[in-house]
C-alpha atoms as a PDB file:
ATOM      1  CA  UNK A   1      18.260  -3.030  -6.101  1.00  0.00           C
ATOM      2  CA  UNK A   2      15.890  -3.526  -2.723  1.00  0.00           C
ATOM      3  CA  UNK A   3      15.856  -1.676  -0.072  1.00  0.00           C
ATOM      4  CA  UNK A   4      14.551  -2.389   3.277  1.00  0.00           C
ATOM      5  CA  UNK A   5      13.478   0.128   5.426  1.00  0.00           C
ATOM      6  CA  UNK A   6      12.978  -1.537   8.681  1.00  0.00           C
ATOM      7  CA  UNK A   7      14.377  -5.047   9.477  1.00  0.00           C
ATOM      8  CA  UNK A   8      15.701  -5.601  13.177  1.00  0.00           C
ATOM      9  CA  UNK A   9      18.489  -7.540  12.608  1.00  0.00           C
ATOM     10  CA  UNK A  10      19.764  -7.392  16.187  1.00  0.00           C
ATOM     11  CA  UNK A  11      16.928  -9.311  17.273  1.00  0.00           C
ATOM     12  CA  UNK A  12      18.046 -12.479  19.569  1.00  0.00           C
ATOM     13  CA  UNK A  13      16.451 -14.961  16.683  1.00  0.00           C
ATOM     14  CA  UNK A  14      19.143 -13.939  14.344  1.00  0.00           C
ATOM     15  CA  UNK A  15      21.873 -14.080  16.936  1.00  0.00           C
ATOM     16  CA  UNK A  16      23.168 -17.966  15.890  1.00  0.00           C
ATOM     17  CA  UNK A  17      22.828 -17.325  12.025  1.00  0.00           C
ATOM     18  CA  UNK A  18      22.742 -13.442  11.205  1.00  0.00           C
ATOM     19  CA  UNK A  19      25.987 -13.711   8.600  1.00  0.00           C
ATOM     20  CA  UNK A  20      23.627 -16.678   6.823  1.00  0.00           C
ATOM     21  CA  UNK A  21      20.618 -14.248   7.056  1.00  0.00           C
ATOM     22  CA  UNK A  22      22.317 -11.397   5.540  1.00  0.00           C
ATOM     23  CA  UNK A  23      23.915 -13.411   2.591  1.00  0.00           C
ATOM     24  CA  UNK A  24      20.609 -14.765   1.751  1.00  0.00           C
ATOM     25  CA  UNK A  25      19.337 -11.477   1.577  1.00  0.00           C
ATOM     26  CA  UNK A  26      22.194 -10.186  -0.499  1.00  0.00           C
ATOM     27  CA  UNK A  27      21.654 -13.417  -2.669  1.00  0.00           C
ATOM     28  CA  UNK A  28      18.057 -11.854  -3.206  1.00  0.00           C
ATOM     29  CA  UNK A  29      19.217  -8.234  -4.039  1.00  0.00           C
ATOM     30  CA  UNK A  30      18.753  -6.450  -1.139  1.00  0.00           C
ATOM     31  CA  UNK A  31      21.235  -4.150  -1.343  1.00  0.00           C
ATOM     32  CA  UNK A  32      20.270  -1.556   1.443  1.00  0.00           C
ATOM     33  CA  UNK A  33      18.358  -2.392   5.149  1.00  0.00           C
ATOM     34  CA  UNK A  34      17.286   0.070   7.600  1.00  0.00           C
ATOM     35  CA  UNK A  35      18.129  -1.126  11.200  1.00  0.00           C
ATOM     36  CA  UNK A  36      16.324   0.776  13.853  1.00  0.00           C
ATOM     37  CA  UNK A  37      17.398   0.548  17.424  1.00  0.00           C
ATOM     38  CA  UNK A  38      14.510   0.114  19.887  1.00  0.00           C
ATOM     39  CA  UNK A  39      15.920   0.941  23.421  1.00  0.00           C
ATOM     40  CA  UNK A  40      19.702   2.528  24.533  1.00  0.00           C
ATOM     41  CA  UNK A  41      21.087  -1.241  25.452  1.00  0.00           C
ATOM     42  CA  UNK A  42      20.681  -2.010  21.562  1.00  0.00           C
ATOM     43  CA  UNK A  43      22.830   0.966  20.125  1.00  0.00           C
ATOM     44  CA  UNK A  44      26.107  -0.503  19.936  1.00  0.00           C
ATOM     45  CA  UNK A  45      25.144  -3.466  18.796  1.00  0.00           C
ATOM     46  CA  UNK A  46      23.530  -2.241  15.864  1.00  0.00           C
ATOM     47  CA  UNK A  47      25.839   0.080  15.018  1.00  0.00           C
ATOM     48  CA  UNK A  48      28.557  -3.088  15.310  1.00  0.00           C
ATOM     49  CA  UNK A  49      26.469  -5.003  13.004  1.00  0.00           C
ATOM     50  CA  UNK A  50      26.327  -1.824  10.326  1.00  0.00           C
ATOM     51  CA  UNK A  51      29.613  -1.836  10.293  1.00  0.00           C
ATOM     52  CA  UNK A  52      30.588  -4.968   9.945  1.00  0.00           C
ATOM     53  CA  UNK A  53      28.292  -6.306   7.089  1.00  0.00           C
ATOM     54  CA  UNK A  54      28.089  -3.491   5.255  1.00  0.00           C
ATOM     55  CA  UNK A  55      30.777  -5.079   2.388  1.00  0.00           C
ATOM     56  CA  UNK A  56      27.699  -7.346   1.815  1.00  0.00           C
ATOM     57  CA  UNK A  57      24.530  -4.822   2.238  1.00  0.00           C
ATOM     58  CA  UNK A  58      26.607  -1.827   1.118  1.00  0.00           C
ATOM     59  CA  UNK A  59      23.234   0.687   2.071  1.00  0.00           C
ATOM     60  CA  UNK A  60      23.125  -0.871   5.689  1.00  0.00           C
ATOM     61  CA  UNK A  61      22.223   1.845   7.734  1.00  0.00           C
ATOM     62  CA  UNK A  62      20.683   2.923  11.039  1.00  0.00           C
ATOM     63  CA  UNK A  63      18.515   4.776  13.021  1.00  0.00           C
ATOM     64  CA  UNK A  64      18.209   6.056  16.858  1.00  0.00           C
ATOM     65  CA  UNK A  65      15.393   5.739  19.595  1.00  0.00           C
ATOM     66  CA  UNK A  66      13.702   4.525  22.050  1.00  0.00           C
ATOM     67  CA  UNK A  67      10.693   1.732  20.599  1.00  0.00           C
ATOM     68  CA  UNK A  68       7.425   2.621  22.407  1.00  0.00           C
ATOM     69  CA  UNK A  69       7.327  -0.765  23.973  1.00  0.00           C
ATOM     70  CA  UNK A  70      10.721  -0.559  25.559  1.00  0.00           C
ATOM     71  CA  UNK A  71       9.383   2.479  28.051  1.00  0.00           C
ATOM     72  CA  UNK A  72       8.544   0.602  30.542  1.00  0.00           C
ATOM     73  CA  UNK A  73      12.175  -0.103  31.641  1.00  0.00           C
ATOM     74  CA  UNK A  74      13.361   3.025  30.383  1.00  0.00           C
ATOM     75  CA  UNK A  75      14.722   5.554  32.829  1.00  0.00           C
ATOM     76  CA  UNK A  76      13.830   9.475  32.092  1.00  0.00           C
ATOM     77  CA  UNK A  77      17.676   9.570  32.144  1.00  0.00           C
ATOM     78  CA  UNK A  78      18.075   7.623  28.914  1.00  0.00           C
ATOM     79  CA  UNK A  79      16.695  10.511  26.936  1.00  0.00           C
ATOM     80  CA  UNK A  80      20.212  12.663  28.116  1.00  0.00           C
ATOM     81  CA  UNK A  81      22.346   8.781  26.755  1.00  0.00           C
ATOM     82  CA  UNK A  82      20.118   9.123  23.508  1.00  0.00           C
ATOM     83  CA  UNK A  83      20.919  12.457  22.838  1.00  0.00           C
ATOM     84  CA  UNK A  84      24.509  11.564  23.980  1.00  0.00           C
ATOM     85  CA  UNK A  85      24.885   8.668  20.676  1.00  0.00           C
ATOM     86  CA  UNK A  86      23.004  11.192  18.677  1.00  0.00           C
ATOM     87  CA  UNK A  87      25.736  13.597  19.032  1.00  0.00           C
ATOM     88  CA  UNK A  88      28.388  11.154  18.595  1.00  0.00           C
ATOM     89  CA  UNK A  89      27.303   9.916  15.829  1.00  0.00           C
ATOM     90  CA  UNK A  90      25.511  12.426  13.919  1.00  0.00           C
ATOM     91  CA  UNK A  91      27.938  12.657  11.276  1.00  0.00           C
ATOM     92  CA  UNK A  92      28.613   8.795  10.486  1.00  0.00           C
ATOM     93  CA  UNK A  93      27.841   8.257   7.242  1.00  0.00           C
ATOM     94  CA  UNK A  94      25.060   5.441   7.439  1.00  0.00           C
ATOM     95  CA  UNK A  95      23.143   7.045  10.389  1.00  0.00           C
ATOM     96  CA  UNK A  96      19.721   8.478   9.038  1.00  0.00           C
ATOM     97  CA  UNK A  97      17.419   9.863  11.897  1.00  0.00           C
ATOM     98  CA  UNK A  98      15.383   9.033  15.026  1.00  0.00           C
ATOM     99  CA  UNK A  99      13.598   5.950  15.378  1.00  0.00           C
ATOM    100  CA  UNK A 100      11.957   3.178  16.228  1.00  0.00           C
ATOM    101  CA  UNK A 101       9.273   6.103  18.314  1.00  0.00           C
ATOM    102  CA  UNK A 102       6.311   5.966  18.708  1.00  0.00           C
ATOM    103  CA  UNK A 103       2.674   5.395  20.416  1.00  0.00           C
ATOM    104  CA  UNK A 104       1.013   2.345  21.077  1.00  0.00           C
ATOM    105  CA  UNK A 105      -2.390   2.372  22.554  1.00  0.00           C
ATOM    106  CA  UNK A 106      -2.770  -1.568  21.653  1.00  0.00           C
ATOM    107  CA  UNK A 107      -0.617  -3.112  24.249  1.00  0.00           C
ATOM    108  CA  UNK A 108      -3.064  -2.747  27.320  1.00  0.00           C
ATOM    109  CA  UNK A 109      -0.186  -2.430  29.789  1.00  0.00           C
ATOM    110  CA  UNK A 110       2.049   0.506  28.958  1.00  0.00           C
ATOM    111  CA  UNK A 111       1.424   3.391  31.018  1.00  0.00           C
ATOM    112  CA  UNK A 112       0.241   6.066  28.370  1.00  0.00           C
ATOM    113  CA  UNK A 113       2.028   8.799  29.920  1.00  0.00           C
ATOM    114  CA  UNK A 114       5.561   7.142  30.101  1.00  0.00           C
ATOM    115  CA  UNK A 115       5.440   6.323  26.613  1.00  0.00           C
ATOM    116  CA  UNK A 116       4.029   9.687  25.559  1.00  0.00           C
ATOM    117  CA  UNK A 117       6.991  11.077  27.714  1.00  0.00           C
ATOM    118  CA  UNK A 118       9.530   9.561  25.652  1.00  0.00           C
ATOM    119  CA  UNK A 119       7.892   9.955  22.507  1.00  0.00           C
ATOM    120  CA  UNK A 120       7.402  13.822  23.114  1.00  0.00           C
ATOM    121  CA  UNK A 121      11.233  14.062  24.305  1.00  0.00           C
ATOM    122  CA  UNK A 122      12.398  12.324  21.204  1.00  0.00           C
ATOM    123  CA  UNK A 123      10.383  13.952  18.654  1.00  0.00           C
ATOM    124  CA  UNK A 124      11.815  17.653  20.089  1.00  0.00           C
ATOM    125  CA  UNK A 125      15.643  15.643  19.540  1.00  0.00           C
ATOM    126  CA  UNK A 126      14.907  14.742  15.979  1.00  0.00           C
ATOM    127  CA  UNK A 127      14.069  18.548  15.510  1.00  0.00           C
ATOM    128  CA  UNK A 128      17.373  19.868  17.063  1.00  0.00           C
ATOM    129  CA  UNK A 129      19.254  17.264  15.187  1.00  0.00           C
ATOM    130  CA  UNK A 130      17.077  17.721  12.131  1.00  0.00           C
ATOM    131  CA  UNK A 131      16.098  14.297  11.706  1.00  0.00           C
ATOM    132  CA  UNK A 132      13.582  12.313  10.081  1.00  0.00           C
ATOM    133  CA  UNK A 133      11.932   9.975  12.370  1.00  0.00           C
ATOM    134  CA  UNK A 134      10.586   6.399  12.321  1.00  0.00           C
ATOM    135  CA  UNK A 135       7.197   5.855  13.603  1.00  0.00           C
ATOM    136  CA  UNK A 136       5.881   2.951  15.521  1.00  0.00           C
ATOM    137  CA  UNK A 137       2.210   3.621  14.836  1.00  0.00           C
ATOM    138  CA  UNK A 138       0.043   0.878  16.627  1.00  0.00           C
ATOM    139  CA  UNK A 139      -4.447   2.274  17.481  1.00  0.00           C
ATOM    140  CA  UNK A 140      -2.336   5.854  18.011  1.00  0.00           C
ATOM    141  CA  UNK A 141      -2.919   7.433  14.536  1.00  0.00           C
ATOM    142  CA  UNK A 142      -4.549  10.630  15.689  1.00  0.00           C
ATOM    143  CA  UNK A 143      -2.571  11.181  18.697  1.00  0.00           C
ATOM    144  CA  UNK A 144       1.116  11.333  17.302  1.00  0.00           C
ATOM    145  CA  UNK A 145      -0.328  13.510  14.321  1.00  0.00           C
ATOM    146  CA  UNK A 146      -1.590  15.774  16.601  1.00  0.00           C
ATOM    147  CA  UNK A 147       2.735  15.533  18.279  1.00  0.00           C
ATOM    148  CA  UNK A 148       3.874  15.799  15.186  1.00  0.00           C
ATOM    149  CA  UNK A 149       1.981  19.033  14.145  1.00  0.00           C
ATOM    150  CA  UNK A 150       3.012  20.796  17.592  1.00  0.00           C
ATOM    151  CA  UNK A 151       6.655  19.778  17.298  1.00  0.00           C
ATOM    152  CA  UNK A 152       7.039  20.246  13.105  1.00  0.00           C
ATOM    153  CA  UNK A 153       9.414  18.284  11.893  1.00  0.00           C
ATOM    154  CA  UNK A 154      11.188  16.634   8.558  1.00  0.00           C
ATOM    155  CA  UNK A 155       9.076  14.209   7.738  1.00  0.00           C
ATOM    156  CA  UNK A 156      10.202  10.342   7.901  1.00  0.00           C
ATOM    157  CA  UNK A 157       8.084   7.035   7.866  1.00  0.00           C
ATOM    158  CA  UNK A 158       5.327   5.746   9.612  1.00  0.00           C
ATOM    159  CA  UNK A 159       6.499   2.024   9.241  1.00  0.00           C
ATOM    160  CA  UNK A 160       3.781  -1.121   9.480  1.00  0.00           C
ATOM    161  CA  UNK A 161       0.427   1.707   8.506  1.00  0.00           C
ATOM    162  CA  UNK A 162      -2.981   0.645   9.344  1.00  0.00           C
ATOM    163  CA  UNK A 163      -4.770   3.471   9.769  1.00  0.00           C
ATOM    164  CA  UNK A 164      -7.540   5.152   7.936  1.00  0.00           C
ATOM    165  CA  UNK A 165      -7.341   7.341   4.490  1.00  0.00           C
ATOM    166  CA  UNK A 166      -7.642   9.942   6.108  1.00  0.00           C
ATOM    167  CA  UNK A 167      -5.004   9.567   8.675  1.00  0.00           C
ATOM    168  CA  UNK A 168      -2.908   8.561   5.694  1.00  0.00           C
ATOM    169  CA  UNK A 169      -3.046  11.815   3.853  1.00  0.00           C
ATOM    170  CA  UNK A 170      -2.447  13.262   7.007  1.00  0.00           C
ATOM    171  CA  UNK A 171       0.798  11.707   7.512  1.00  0.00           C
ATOM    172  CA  UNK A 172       1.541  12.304   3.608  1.00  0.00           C
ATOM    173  CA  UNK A 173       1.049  16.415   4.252  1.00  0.00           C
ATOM    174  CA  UNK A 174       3.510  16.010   7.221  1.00  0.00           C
ATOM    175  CA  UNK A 175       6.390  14.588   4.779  1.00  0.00           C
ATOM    176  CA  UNK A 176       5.893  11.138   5.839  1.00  0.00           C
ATOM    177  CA  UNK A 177       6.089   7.885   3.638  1.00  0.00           C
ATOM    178  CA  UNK A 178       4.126   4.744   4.999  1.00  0.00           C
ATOM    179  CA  UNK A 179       5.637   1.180   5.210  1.00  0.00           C
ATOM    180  CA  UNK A 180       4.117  -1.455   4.052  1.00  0.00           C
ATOM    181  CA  UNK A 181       5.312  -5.573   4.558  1.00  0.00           C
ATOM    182  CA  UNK A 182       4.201  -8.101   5.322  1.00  0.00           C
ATOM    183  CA  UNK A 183       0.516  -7.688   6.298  1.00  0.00           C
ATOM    184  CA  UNK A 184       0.612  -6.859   2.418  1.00  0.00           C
ATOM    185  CA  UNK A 185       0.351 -10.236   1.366  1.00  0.00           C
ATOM    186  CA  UNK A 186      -2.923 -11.877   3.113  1.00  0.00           C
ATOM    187  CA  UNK A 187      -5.962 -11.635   1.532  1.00  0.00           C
ATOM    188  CA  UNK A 188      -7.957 -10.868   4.587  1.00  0.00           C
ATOM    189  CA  UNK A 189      -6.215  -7.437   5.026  1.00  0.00           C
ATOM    190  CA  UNK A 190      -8.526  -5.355   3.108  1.00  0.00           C
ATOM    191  CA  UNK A 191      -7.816  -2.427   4.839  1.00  0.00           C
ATOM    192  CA  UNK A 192      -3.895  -2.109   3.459  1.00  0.00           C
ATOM    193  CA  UNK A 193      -4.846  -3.572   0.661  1.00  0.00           C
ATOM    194  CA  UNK A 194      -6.920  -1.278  -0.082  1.00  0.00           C
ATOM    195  CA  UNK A 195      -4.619   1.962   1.011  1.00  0.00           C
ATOM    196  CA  UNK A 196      -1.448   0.260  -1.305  1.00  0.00           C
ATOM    197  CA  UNK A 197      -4.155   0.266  -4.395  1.00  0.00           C
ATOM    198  CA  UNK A 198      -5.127   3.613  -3.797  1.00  0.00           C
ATOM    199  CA  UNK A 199      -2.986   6.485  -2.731  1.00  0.00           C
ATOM    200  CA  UNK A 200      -0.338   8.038  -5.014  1.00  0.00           C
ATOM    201  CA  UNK A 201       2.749   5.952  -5.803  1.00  0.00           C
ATOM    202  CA  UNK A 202       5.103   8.553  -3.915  1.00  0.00           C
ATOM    203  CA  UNK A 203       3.488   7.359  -0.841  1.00  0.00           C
ATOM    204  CA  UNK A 204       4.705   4.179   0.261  1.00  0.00           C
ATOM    205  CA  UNK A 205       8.129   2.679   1.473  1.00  0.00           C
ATOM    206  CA  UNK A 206       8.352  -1.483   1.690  1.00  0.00           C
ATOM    207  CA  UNK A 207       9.376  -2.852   4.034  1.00  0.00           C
ATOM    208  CA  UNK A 208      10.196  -6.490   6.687  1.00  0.00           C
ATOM    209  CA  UNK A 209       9.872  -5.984  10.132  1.00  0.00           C
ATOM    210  CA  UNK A 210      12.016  -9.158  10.057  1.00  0.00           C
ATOM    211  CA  UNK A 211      11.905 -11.089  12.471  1.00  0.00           C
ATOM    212  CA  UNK A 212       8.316  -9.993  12.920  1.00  0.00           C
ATOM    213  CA  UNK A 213       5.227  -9.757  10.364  1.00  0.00           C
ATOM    214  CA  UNK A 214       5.939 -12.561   8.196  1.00  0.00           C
ATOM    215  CA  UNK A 215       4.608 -12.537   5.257  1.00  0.00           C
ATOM    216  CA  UNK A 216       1.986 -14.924   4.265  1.00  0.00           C
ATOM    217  CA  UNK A 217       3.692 -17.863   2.798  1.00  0.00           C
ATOM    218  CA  UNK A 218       5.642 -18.530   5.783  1.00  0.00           C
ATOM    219  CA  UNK A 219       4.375 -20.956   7.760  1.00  0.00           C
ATOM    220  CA  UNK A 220       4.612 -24.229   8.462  1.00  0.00           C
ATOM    221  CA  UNK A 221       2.339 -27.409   8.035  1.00  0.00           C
ATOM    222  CA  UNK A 222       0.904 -26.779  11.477  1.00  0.00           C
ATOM    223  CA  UNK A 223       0.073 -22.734  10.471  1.00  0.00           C
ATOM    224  CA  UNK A 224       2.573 -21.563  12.452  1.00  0.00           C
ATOM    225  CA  UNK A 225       4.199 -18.397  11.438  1.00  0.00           C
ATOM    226  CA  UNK A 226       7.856 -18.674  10.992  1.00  0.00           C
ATOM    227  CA  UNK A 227      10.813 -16.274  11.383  1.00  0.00           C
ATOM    228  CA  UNK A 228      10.819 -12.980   8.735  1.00  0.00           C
ATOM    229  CA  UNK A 229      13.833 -12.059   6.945  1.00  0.00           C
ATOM    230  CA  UNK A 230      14.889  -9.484   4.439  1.00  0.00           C
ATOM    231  CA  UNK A 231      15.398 -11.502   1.985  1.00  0.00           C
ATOM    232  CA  UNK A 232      11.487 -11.608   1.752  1.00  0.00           C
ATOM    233  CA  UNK A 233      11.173  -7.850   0.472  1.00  0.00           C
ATOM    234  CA  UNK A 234      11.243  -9.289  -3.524  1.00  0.00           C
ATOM    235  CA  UNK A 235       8.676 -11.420  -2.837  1.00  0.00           C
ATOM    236  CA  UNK A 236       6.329  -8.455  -0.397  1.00  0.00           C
ATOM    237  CA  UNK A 237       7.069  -5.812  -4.007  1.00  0.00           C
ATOM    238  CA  UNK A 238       5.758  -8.524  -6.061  1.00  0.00           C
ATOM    239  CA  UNK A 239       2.217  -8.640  -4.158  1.00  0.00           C
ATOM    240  CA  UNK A 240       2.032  -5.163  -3.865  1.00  0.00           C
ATOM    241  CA  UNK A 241       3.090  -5.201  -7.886  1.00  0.00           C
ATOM    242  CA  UNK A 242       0.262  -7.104  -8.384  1.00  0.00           C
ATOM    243  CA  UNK A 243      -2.394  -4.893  -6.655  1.00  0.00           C
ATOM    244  CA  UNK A 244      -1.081  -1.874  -8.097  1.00  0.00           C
ATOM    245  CA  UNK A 245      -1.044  -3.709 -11.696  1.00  0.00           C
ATOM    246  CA  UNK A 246       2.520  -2.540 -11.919  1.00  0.00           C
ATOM    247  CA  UNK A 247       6.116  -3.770 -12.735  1.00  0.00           C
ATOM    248  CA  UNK A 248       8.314  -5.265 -10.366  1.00  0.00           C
ATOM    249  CA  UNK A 249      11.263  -3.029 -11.804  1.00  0.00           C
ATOM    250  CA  UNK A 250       8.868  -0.309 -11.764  1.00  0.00           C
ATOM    251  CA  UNK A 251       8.127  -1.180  -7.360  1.00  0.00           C
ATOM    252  CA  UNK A 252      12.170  -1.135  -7.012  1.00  0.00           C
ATOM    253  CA  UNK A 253      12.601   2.181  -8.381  1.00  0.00           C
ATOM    254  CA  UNK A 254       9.694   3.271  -6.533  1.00  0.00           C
ATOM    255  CA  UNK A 255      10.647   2.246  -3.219  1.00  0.00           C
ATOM    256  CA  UNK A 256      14.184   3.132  -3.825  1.00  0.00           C
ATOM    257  CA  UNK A 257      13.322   6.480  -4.855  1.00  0.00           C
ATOM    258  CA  UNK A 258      10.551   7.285  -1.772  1.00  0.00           C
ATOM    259  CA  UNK A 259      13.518   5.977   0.818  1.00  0.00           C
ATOM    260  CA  UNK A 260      16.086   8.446  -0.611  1.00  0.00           C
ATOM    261  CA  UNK A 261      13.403  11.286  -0.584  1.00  0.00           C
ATOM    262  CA  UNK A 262      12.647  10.517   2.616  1.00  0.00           C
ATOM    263  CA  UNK A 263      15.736  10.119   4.403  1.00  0.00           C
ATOM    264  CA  UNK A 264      17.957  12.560   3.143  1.00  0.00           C
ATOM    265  CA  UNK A 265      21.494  11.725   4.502  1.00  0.00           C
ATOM    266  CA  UNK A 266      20.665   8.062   2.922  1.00  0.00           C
ATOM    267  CA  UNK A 267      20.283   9.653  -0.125  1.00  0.00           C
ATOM    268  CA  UNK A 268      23.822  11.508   0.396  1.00  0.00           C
ATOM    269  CA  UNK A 269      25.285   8.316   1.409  1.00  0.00           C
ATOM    270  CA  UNK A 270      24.266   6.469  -1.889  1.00  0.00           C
ATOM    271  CA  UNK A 271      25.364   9.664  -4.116  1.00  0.00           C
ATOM    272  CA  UNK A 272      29.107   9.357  -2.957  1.00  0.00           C
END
């Protein structure tokens, strides 16, 4: 089976086709999807779409936060509603941690302390609630290490990597499995290409980002990118297959098998 371990499917471009978008993907075998929320205004409506297409995607399952790039309208007051859902639904079977958190130092016009605000507050609720976290990890490598040290928590997955080796074993010591998509697949991205050929297989988790970071093949004839979905995963294994000189049955149980270590109440979820 494939698993993907972060795919926004309550993204406005899959609001006029998302039962189409899911079939395809189940057509494909993708069999579990991660759906992280991004600000408080999103939670319900994930957690409607989890539980309403999960007789197709049977792992659909979901995550909690507030996305780095969402601060900016966020009120310091929406850290007591976060830990509010967390509470609620802490025990609901297809909710796995904290997430999409995170830094980013790329976007010129976030105020640095706002977002490191949030980022510190929700970091300290994945460690009450004992939660892995997912990482939004954009020229802000060294910085949420150094968070993540101080605050010492369960590991998770620092989704879309593209930072050093170095900062990658770091992460890797801290419990933390690195998500690779759709950057994968162009040529010109040495960089990943180089970190999926080289660090141990236990490392990495694969991953969409759908509707973002399409994958190379999709564009159209005037090189525009076009919409991701997670039906794409089979395809994103294959090229990393390829650079690792591996199997694609051998990727699926790989990826499978780094998700459930990873997130552990996933990995209760698929044991029942």
């Amino acid at each position: 089976m494939w698993f993907d371990s972060h795919c926004h499917l309550d993204a406005t471009e899959f609001s006029q086709d998302l039962s189409l978008v899911i079939a395809r993907a189940a057509e494909q075998g993708v069999s579990g999807i991660l759906i992280p929320t991004v600000d408080i205004h999103s939670i319900d409506h994930v957690i409607e779409i989890v539980e309403k297409w999960s007789s197709m995607i049977p792992y659909l399952c979901f995550t909690l936060g507030i996305h780095p790039l969402y601060t900016p309208s966020a009120l310091e007051a929406d850290i007591g509603v976060l830990r509010q859902y967390l509470e609620k639904y802490q025990h609901h079977p297809q909710f796995v941690g904290v997430g999409e958190i995170g830094l980013d130092y790329f976007v010129t016009n976030l105020d640095s302390d706002k977002q490191e605000w949030f980022f510190d507050e929700q970091l300290k609720l994945a460690k009450e609630f004992d939660l892995p976290v997912i990482l939004h990890v954009r020229k802000s490598q060294d910085q949420i290490l150094k968070r993540l040290r101080k605050i010492g928590l369960s590991g998770g997955i620092a989704h879309a990597f593209n930072g050093s080796h170095v900062q990658a074993n770091e992460f890797l010591k801290l419990n933390f499995k690195l998500g690779f998509g759709g950057t994968l697949t162009y040529e010109r991205a040495l960089q990943i290409r180089r970190l999926a050929m080289d660090l141990p297989i236990e490392s990495y988790v694969l991953e969409t980002d759908a509707p973002d970071i399409p994958p190379s093949w999709l564009k159209d004839s005037a090189e525009n990118l076009l919409r991701n979905e997670p039906l794409e995963i089979p395809a994103i294994a294959q090229v990393f297959a390829t650079l690792r000189e591996l199997s694609l049955p051998v990727v699926a149980t790989m990826n499978l098998t780094n998700i459930r270590a990873v997130l552990p109440r996933l990995d209760r979820l698929m044991q029942v």
